[in-house]
Protein backbone atom coordinates (compact mmCIF):
# COMPACT_ATOMS: atom_id res chain seq x y z
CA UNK A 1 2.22 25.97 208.74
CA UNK A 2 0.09 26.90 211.91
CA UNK A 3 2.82 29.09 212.76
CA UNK A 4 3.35 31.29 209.78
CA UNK A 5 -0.57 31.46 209.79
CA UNK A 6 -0.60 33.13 213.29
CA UNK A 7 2.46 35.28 212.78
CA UNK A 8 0.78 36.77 209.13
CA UNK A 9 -2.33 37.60 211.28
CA UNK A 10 -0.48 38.94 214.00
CA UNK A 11 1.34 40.89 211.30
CA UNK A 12 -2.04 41.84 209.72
CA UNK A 13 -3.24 43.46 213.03
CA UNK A 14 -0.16 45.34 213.56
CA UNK A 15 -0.37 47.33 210.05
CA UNK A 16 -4.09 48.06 210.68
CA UNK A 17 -3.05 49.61 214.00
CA UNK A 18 0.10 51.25 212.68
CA UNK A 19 -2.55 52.92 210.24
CA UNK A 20 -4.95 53.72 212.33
CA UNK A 21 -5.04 57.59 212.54
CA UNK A 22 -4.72 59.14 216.12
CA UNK A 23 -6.84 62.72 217.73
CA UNK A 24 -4.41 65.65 218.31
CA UNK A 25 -4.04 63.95 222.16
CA UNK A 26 -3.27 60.83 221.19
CA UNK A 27 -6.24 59.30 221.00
CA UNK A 28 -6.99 56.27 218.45
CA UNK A 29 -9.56 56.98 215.35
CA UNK A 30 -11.94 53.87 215.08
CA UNK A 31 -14.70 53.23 212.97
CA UNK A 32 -18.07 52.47 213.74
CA UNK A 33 -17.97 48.90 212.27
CA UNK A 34 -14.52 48.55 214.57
CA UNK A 35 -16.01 49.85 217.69
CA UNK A 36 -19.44 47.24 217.06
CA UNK A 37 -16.97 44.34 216.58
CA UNK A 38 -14.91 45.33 220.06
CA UNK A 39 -18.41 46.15 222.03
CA UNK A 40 -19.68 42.50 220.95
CA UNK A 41 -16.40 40.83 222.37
CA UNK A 42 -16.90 42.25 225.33
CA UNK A 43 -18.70 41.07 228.11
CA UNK A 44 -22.33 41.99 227.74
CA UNK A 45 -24.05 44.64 229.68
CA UNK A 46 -21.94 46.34 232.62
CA UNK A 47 -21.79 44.88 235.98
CA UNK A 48 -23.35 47.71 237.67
CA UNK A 49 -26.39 47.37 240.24
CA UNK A 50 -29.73 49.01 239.66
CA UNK A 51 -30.55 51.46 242.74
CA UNK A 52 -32.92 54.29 243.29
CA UNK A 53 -29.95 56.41 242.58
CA UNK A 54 -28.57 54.28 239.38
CA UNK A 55 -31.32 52.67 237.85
CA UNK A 56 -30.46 50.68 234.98
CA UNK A 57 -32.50 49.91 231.44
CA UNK A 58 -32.10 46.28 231.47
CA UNK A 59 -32.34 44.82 228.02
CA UNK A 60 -34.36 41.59 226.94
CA UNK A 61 -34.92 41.58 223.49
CA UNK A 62 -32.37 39.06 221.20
CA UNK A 63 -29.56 40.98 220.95
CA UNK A 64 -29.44 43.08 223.73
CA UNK A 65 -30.62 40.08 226.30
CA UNK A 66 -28.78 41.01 229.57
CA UNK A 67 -27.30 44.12 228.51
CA UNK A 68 -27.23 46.78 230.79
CA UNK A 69 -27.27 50.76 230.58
CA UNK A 70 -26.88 52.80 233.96
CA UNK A 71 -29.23 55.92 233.99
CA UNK A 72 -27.11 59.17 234.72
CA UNK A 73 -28.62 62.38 235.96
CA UNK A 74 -29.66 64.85 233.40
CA UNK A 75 -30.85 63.88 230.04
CA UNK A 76 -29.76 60.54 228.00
CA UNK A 77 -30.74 59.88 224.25
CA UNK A 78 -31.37 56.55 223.31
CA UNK A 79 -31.39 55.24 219.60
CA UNK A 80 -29.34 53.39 216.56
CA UNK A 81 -26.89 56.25 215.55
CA UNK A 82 -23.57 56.28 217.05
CA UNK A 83 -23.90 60.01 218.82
CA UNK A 84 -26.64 58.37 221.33
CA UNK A 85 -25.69 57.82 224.79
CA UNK A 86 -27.28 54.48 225.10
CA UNK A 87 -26.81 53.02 221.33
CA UNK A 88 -29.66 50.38 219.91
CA UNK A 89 -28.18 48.64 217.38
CA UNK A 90 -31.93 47.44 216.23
CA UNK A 91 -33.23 48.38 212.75
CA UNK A 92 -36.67 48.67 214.46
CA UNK A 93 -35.06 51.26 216.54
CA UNK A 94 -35.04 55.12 215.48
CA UNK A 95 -32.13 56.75 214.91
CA UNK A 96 -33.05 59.33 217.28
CA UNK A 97 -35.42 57.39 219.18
CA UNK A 98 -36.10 58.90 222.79
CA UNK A 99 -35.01 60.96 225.66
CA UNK A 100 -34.85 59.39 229.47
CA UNK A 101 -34.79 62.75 231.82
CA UNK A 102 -34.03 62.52 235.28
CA UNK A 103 -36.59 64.66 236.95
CA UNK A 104 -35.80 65.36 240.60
CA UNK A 105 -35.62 61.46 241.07
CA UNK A 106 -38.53 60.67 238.40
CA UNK A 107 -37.58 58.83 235.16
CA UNK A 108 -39.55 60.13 232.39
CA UNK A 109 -39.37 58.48 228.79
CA UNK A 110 -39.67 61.05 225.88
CA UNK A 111 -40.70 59.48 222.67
CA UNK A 112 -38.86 61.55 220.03
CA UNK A 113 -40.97 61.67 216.71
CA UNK A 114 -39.51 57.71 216.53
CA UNK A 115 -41.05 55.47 213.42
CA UNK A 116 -42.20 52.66 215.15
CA UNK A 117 -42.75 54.15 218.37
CA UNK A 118 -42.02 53.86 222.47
CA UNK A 119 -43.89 51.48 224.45
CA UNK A 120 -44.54 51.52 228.56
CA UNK A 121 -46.00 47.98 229.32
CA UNK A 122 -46.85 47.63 225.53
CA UNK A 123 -48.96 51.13 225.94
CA UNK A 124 -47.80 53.93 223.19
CA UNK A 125 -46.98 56.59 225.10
CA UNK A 126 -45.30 60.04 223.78
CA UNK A 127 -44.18 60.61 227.39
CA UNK A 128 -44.08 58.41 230.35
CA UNK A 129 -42.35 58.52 234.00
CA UNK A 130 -40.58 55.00 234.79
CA UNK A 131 -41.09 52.89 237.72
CA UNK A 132 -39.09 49.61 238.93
CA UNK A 133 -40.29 46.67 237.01
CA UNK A 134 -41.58 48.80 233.91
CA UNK A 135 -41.29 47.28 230.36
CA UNK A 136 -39.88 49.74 228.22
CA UNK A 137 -39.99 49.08 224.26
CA UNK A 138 -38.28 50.92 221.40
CA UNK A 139 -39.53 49.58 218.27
CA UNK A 140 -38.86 45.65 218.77
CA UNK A 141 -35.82 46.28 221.55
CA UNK A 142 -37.48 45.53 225.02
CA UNK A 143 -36.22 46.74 228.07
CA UNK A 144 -36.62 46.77 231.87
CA UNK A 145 -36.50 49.83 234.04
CA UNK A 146 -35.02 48.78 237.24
CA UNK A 147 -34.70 50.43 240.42
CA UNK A 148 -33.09 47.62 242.50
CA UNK A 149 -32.17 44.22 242.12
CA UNK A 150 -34.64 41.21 241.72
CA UNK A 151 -34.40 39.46 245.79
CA UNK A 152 -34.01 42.65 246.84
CA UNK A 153 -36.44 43.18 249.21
CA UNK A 154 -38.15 46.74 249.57
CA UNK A 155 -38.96 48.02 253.34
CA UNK A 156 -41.91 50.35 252.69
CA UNK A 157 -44.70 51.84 255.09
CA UNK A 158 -46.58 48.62 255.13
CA UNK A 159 -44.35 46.45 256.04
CA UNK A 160 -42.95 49.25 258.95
CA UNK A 161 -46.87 49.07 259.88
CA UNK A 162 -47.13 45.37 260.33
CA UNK A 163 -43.68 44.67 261.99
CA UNK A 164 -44.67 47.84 264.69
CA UNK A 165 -48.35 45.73 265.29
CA UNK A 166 -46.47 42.75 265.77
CA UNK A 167 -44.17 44.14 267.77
CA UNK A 168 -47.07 45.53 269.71
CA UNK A 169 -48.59 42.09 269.97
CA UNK A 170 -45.25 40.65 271.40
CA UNK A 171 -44.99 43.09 274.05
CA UNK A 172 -49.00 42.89 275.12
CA UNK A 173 -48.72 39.02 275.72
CA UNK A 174 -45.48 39.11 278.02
CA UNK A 175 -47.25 41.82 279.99
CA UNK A 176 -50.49 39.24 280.32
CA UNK A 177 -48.04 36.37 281.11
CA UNK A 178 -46.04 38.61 283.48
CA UNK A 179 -49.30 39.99 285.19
């Protein structure tokens, strides 16, 4: 019985494909529900690493825990309907929500008339620019903006400063001791 069971579903999936319509290149027609159903058997999030160059809108809210959304230059629209770039499937979530623009390197967060508003470390803000570590909220979908990846250490002035004193240091006591 197992068998006939597998080989109706396997014929069951072969008539929905064979009447599946296809785009003038070829191209398979799904619907929304379809494309929902494939995106949630997939692994979650994409593998990519948040950089300066690529940062990446790391979700945390249930639901969207561990997804991940690379930020492109130029503009990307974020919200529930299907024509967004980075699609919240969160009823608390507009269906236009907001804009993130890449400005010259800056991140800025555009709040786009949205119900239930956009949130930058659970302030209300129309518009916002986005540093590493920043918790971004549409509605009840949290996010992190990230710039690099948590161990990653960052090398900034300060730290150039201190090594360059110590290094200082080092040198001044073998000259004493060599004196």
């Amino acid at each position: 019985m197992e068998g006939s069971q597998q080989q109706g579903t396997a014929k069951r999936r072969t008539s929905t494909r064979a009447q599946r319509s296809a785009g003038p290149q070829g191209t398979q027609l799904f619907q929304a529900d379809e494309l929902r159903q494939q995106a949630q058997h997939a692994e979650p999030g994409s593998s990519e690493r948040a950089s300066v160059a690529e940062p990446v809108l790391e979700g945390n809210s249930p639901g969207i825990e561990g997804q991940r959304h690379t930020l492109r230059a130029g503009r990307q629209t974020i919200g529930r309907r299907g024509d967004n770039d980075i699609i919240v499937d969160d009823v608390s979530v507009s269906s236009s929500h907001a804009w993130i623009l890449n400005q010259q390197g800056q991140h800025v967060i555009m709040n786009m008339l949205s119900t239930n508003g956009t949130f930058v470390n659970d302030k209300r803000v129309h518009e916002a620019t986005l540093k590493h570590g920043d918790r971004v909220r549409l509605g009840q979908a949290e996010f992190t903006f990230l710039t690099r990846e948590a161990g990653e250490g960052r090398v900034g002035p300060r730290h150039w400063l201190v090594g360059a004193l110590l290094a200082a240091a080092i040198l001044a006591a073998l000259y004493l001791i060599l004196s």
